[in-house]
C-alpha atoms as a PDB file:
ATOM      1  CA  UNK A   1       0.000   0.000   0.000  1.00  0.00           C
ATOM      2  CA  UNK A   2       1.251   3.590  -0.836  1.00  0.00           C
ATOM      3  CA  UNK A   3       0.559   6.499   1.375  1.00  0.00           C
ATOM      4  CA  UNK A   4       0.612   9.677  -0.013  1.00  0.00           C
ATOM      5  CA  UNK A   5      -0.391  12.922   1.831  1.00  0.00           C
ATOM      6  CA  UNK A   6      -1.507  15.920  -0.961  1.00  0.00           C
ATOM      7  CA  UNK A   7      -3.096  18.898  -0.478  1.00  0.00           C
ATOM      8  CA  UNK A   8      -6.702  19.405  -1.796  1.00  0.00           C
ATOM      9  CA  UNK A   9      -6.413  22.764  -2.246  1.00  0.00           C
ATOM     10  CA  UNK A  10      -4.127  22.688  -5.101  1.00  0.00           C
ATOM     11  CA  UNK A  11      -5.018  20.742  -8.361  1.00  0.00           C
ATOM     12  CA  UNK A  12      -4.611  16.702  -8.537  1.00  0.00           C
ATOM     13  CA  UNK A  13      -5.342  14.241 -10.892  1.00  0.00           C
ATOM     14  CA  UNK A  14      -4.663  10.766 -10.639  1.00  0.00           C
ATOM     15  CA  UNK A  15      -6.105   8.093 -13.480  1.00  0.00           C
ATOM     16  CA  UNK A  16      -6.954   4.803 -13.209  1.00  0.00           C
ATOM     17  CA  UNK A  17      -4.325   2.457 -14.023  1.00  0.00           C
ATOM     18  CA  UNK A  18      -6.043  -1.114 -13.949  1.00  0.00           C
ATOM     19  CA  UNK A  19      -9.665  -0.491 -16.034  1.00  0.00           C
ATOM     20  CA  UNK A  20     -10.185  -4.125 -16.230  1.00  0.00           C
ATOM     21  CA  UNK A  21     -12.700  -4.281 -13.402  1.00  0.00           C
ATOM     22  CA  UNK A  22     -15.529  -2.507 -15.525  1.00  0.00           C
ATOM     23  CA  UNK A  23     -14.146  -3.783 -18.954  1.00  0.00           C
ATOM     24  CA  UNK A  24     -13.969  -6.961 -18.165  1.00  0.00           C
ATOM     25  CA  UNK A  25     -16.175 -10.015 -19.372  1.00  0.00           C
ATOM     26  CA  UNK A  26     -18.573 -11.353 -19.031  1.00  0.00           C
ATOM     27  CA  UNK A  27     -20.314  -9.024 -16.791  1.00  0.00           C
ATOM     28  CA  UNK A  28     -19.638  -5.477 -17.353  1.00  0.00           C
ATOM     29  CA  UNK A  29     -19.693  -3.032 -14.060  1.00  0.00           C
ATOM     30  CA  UNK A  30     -21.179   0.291 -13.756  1.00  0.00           C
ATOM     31  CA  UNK A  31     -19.048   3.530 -13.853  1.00  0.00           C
ATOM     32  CA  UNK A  32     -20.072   5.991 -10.942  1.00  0.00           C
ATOM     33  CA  UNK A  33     -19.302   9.763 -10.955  1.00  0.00           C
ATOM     34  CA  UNK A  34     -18.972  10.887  -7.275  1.00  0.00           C
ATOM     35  CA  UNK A  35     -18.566  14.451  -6.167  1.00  0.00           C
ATOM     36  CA  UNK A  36     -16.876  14.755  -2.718  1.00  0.00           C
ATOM     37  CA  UNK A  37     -15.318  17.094  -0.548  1.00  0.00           C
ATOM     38  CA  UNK A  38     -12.255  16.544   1.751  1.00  0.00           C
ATOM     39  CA  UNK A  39      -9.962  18.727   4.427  1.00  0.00           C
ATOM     40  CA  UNK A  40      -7.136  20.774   2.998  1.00  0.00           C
ATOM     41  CA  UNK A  41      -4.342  18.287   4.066  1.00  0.00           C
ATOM     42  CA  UNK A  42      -5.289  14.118   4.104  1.00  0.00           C
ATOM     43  CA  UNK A  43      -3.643  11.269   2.554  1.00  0.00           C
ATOM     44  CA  UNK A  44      -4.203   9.190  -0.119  1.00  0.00           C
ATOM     45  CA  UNK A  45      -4.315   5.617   0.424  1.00  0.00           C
ATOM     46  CA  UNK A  46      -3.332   3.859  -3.360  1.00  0.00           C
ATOM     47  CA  UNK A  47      -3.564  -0.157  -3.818  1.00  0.00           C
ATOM     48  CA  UNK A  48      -4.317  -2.606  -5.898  1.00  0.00           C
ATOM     49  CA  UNK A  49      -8.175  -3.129  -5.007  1.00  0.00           C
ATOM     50  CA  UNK A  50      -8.196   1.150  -5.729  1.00  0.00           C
ATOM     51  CA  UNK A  51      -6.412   1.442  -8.505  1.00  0.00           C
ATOM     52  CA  UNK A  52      -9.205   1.830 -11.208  1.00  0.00           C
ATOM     53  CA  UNK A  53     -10.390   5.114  -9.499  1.00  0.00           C
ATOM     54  CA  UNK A  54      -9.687   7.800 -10.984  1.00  0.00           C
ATOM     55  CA  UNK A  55      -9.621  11.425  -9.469  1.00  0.00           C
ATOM     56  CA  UNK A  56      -9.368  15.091  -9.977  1.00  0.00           C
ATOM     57  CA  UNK A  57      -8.932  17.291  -6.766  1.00  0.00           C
ATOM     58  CA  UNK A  58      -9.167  20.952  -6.543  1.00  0.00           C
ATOM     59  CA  UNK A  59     -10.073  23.630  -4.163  1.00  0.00           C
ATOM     60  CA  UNK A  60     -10.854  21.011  -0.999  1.00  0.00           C
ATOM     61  CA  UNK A  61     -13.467  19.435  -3.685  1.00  0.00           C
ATOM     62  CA  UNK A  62     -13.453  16.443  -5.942  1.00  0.00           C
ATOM     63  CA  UNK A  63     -14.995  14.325  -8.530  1.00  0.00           C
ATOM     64  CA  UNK A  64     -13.969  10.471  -8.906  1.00  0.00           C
ATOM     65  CA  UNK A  65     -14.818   7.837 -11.129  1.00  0.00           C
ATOM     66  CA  UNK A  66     -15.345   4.349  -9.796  1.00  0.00           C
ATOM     67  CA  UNK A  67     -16.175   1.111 -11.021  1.00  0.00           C
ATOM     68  CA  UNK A  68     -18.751  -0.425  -8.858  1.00  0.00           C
ATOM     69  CA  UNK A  69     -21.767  -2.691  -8.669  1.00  0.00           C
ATOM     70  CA  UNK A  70     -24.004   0.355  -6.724  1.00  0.00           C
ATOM     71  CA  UNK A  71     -23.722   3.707  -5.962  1.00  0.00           C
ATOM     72  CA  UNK A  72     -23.108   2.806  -2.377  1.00  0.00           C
ATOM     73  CA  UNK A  73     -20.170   0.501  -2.978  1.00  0.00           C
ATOM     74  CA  UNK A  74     -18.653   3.305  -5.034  1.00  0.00           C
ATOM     75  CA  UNK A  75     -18.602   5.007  -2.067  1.00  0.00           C
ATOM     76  CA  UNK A  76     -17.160   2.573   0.187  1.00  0.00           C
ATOM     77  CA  UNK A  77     -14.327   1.977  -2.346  1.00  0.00           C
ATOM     78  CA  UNK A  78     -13.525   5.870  -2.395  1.00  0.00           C
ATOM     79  CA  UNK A  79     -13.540   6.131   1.322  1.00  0.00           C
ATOM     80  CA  UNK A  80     -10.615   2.737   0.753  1.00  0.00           C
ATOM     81  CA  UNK A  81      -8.434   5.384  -1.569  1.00  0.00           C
ATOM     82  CA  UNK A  82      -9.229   8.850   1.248  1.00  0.00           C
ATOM     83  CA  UNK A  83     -10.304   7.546   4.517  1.00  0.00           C
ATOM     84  CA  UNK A  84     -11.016  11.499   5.280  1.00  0.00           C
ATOM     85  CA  UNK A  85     -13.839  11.816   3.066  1.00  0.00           C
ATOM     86  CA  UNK A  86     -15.755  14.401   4.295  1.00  0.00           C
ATOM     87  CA  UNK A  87     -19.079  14.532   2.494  1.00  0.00           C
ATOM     88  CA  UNK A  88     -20.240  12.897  -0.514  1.00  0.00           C
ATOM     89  CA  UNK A  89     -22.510  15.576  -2.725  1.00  0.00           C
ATOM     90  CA  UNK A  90     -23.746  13.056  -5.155  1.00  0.00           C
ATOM     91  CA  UNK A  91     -23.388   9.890  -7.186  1.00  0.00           C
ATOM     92  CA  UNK A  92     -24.045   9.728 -11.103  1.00  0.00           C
ATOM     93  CA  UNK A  93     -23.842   6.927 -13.151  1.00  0.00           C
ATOM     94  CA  UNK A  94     -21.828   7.809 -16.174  1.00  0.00           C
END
């Protein structure tokens, strides 16, 4: 596991590096847009069950995309990559 602490106040963007778990066969998964917030200094928590989220941070606010089978999984997995998830503003499917 790699720790990481950023600040959310300045711009961050982080891809997805392992997009088999929605591309894969035969069942497809659901991508979830998730708007969050988070404090100005956390850390970022990056593994190998995380690393198909992708993120962009700016301004103590964020928007990730996670594969997941239900919006509320998608949010348990995000809270896996920043445990100091403040408050989630909404989940889209996308």
């Amino acid at each position: 596991m790699e720790i990481e602490k950023i600040n959310s106040e300045e711009k961050l963007v982080i891809n997805g590096t392992n997009p088999t778990r929605y591309l894969g066969y035969p069942r497809k998964v659901p991508l979830w847009e998730v708007h969050f917030s988070l404090p100005a200094k956390c850390n970022l928590h990056r593994d190998k069950s995380n690393s198909d989220i992708s993120l962009e941070i700016e301004k103590c606010k964020g928007k990730a995309f996670v594969p997941a089978l239900s919006s509320k999984e998608s949010v348990l997995r995000l809270r896996t990559l920043l445990p100091k998830l403040i408050i989630v503003f909404k989940t889209i499917r996308a």
